[in-house]
Every structure is written in structure tokens, then in C-alpha cells.
PDB file of N, CA and C in Angstrom:
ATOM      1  N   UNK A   1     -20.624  -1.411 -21.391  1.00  0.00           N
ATOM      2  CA  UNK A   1     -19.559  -0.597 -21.962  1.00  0.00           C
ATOM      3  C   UNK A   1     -18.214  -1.290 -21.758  1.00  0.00           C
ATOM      4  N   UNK A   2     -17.932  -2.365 -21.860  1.00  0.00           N
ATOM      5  CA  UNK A   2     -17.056  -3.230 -21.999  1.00  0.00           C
ATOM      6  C   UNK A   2     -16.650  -3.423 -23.457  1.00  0.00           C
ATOM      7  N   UNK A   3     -16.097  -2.186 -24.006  1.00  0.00           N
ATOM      8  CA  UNK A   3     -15.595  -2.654 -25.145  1.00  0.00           C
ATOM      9  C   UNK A   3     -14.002  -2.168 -25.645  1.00  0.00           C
ATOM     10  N   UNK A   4     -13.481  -2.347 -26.279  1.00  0.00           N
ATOM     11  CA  UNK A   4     -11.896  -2.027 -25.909  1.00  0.00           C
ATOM     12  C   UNK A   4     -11.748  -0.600 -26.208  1.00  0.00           C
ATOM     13  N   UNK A   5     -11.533   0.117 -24.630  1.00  0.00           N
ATOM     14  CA  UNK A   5     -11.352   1.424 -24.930  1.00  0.00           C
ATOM     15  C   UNK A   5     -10.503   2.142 -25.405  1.00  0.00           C
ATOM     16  N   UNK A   6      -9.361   1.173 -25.381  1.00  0.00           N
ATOM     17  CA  UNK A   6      -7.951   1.834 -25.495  1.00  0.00           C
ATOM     18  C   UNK A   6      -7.847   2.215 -27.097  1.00  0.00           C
ATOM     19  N   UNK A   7      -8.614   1.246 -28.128  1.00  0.00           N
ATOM     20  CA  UNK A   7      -8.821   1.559 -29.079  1.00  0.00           C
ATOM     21  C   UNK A   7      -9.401   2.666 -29.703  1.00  0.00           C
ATOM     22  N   UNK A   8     -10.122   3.100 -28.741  1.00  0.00           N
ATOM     23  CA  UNK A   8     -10.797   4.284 -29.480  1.00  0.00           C
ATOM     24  C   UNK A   8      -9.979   5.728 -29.583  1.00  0.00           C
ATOM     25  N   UNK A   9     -10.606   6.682 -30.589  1.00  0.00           N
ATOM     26  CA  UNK A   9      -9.709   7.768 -30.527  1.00  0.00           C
ATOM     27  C   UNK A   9     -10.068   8.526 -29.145  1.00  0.00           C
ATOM     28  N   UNK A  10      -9.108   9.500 -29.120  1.00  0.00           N
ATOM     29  CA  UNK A  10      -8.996  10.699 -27.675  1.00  0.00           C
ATOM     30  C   UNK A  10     -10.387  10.943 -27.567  1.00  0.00           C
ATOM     31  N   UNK A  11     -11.164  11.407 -28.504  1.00  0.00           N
ATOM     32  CA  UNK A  11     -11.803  12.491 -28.775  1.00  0.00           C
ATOM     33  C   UNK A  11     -13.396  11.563 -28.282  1.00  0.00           C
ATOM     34  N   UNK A  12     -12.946   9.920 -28.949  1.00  0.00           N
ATOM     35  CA  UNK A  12     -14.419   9.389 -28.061  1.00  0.00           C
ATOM     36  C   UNK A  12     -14.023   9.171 -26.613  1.00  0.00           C
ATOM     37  N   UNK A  13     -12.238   9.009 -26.267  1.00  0.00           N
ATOM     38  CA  UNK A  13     -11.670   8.141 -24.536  1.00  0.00           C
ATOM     39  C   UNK A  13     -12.386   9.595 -23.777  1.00  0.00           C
ATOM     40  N   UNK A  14     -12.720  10.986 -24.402  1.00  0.00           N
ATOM     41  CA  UNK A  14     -12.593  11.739 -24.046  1.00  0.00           C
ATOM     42  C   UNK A  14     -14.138  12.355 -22.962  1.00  0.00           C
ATOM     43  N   UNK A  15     -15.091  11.001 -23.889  1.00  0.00           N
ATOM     44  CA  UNK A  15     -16.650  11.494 -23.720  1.00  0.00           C
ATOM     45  C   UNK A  15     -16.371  10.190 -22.715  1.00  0.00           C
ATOM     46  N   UNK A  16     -15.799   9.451 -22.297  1.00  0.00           N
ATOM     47  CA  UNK A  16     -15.753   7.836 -21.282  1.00  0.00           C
ATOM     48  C   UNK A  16     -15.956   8.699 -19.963  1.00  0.00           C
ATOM     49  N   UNK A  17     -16.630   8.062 -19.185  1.00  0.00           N
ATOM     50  CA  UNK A  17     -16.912   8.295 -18.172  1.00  0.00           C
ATOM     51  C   UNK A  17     -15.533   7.743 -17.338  1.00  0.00           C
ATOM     52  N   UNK A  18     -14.961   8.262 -16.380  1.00  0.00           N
ATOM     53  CA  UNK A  18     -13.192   8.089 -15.998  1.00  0.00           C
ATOM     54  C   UNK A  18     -13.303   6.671 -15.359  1.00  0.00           C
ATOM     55  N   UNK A  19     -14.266   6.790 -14.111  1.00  0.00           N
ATOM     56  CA  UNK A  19     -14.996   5.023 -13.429  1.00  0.00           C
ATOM     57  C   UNK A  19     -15.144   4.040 -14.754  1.00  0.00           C
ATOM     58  N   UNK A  20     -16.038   3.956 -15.638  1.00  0.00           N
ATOM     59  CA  UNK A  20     -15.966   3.203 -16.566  1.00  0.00           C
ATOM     60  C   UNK A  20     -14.680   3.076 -17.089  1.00  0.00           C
ATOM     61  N   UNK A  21     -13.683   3.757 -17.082  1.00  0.00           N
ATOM     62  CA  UNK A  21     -12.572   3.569 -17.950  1.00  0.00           C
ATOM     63  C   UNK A  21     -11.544   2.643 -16.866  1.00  0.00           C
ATOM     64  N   UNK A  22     -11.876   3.152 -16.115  1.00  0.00           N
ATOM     65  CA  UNK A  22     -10.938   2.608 -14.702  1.00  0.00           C
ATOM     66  C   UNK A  22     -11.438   1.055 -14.614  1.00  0.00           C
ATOM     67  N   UNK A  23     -12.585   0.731 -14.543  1.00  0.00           N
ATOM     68  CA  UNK A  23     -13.148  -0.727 -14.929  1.00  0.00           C
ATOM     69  C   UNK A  23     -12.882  -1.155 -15.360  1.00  0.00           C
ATOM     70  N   UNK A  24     -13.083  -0.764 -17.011  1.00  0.00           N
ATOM     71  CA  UNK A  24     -12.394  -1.259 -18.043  1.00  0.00           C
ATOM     72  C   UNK A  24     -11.393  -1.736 -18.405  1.00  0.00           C
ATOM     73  N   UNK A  25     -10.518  -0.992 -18.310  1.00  0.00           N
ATOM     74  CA  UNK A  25      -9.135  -1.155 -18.451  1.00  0.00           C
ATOM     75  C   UNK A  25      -7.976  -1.644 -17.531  1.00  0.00           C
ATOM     76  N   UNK A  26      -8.459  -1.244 -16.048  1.00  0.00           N
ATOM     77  CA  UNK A  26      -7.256  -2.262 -15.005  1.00  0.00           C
ATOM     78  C   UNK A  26      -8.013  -2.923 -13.950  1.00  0.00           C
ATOM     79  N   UNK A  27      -6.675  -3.739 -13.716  1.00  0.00           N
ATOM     80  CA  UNK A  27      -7.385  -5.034 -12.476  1.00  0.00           C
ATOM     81  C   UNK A  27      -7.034  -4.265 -11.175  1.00  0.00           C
ATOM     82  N   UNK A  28      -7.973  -5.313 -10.918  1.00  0.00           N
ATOM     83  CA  UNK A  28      -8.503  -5.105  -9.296  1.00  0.00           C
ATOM     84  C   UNK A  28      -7.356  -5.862  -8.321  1.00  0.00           C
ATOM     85  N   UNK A  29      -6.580  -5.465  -8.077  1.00  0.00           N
ATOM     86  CA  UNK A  29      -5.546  -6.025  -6.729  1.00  0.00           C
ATOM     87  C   UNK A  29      -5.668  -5.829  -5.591  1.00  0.00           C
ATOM     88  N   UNK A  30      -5.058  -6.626  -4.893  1.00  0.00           N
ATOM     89  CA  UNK A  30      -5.357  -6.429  -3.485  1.00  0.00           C
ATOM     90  C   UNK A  30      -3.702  -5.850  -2.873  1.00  0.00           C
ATOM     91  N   UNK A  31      -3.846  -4.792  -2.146  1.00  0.00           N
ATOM     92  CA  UNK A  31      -2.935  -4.017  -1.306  1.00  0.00           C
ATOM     93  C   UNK A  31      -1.574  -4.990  -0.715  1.00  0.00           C
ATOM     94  N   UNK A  32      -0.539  -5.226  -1.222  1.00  0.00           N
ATOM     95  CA  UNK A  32       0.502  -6.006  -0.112  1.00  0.00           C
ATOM     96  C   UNK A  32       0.235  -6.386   1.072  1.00  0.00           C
ATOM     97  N   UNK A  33      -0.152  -4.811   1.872  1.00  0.00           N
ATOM     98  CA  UNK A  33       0.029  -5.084   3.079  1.00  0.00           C
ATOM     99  C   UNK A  33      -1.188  -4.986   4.072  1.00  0.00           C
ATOM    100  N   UNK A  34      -1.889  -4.758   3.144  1.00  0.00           N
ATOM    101  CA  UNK A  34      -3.558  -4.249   3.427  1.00  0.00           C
ATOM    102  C   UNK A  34      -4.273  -5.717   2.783  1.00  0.00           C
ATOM    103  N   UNK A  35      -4.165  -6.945   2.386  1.00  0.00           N
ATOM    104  CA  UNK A  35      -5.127  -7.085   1.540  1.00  0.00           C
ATOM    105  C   UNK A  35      -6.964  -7.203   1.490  1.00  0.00           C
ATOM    106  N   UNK A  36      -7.461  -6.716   2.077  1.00  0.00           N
ATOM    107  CA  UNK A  36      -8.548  -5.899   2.303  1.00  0.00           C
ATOM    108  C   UNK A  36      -9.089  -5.469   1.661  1.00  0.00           C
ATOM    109  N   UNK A  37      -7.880  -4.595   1.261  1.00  0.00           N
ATOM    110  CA  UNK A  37      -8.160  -3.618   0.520  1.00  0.00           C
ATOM    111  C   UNK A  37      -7.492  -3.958  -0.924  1.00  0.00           C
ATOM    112  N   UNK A  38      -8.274  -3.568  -1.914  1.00  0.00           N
ATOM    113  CA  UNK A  38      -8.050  -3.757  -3.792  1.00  0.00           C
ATOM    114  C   UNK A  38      -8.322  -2.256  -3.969  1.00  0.00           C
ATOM    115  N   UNK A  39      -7.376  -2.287  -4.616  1.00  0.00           N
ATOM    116  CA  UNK A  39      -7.157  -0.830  -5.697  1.00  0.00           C
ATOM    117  C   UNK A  39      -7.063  -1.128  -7.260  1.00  0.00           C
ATOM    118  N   UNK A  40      -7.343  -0.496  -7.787  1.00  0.00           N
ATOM    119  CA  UNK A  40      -7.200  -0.876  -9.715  1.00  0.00           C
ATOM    120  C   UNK A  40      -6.111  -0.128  -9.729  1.00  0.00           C
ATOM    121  N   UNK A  41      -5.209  -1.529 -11.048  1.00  0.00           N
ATOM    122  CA  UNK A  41      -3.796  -0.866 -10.664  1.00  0.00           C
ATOM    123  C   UNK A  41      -3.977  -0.947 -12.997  1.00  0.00           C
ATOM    124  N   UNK A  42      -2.750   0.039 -13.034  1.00  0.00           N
ATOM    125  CA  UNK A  42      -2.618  -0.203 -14.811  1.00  0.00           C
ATOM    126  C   UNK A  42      -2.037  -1.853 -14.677  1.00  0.00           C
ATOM    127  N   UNK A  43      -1.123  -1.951 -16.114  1.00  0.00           N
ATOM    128  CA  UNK A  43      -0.938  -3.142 -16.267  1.00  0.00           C
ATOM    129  C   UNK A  43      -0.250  -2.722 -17.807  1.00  0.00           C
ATOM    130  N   UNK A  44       0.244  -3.888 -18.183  1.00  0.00           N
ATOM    131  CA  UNK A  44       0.932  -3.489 -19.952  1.00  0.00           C
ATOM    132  C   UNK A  44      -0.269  -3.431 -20.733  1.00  0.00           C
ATOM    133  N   UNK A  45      -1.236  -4.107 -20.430  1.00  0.00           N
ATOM    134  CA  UNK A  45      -2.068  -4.433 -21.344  1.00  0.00           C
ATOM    135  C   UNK A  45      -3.187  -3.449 -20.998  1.00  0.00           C
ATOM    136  N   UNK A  46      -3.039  -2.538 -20.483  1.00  0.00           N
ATOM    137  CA  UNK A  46      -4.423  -1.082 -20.144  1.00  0.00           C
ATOM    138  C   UNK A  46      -4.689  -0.090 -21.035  1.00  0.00           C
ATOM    139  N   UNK A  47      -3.438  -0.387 -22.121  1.00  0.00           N
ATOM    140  CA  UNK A  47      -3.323   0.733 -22.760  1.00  0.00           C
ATOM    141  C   UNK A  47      -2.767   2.216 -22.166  1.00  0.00           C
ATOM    142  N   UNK A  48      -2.580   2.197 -21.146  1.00  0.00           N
ATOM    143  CA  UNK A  48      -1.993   3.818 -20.585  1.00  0.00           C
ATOM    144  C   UNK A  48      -0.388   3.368 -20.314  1.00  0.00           C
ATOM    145  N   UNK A  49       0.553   4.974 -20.974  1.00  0.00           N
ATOM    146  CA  UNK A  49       1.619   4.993 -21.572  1.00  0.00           C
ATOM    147  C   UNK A  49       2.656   5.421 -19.870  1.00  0.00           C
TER     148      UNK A  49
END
């Protein structure tokens, strides 16, 4: 399910499972001050406004 979600309408982003979307769409960083620890962060390119 790697396919560009941001494209799709609401109504299919709507049936996305939220984990899959979170995959999908942002990277995996690692914490400043933690780096240990990675959190998925947005990005310009995630599609979310």
C-alpha cells in the first residue's frame, strides 16, 4: 500500500488505515535530543496542510 495517498480523495484517505498513512506519507527522524528514539514527522511533501 505504498501508493500516493495524498492523491486520493477524502472519502478513499478515509477507508486508509491511520499507521499505513503515517508510513506512507512521513519520515522517520530521530529525536534531537533523544536520538534513539525516531518519530514520523510531516514534511512539505506529506501532503498534510
Amino acid at each position: 500500500m505504498n501508493e500516493n495517498v495524498a492523491g486520493l480523495t477524502p472519502i478513499h484517505r478515509a477507508d486508509l488505515d491511520p499507521a499505513e498513512f503515517i508510513k506512507a506519507n512521513m519520515r522517520l527522524q530521530p529525536v534531537p535530543s533523544l536520538p534513539e528514539i525516531r518519530l514520523y514527522t510531516a514534511h512539505p511533501g506529506s501532503g498534510l496542510r
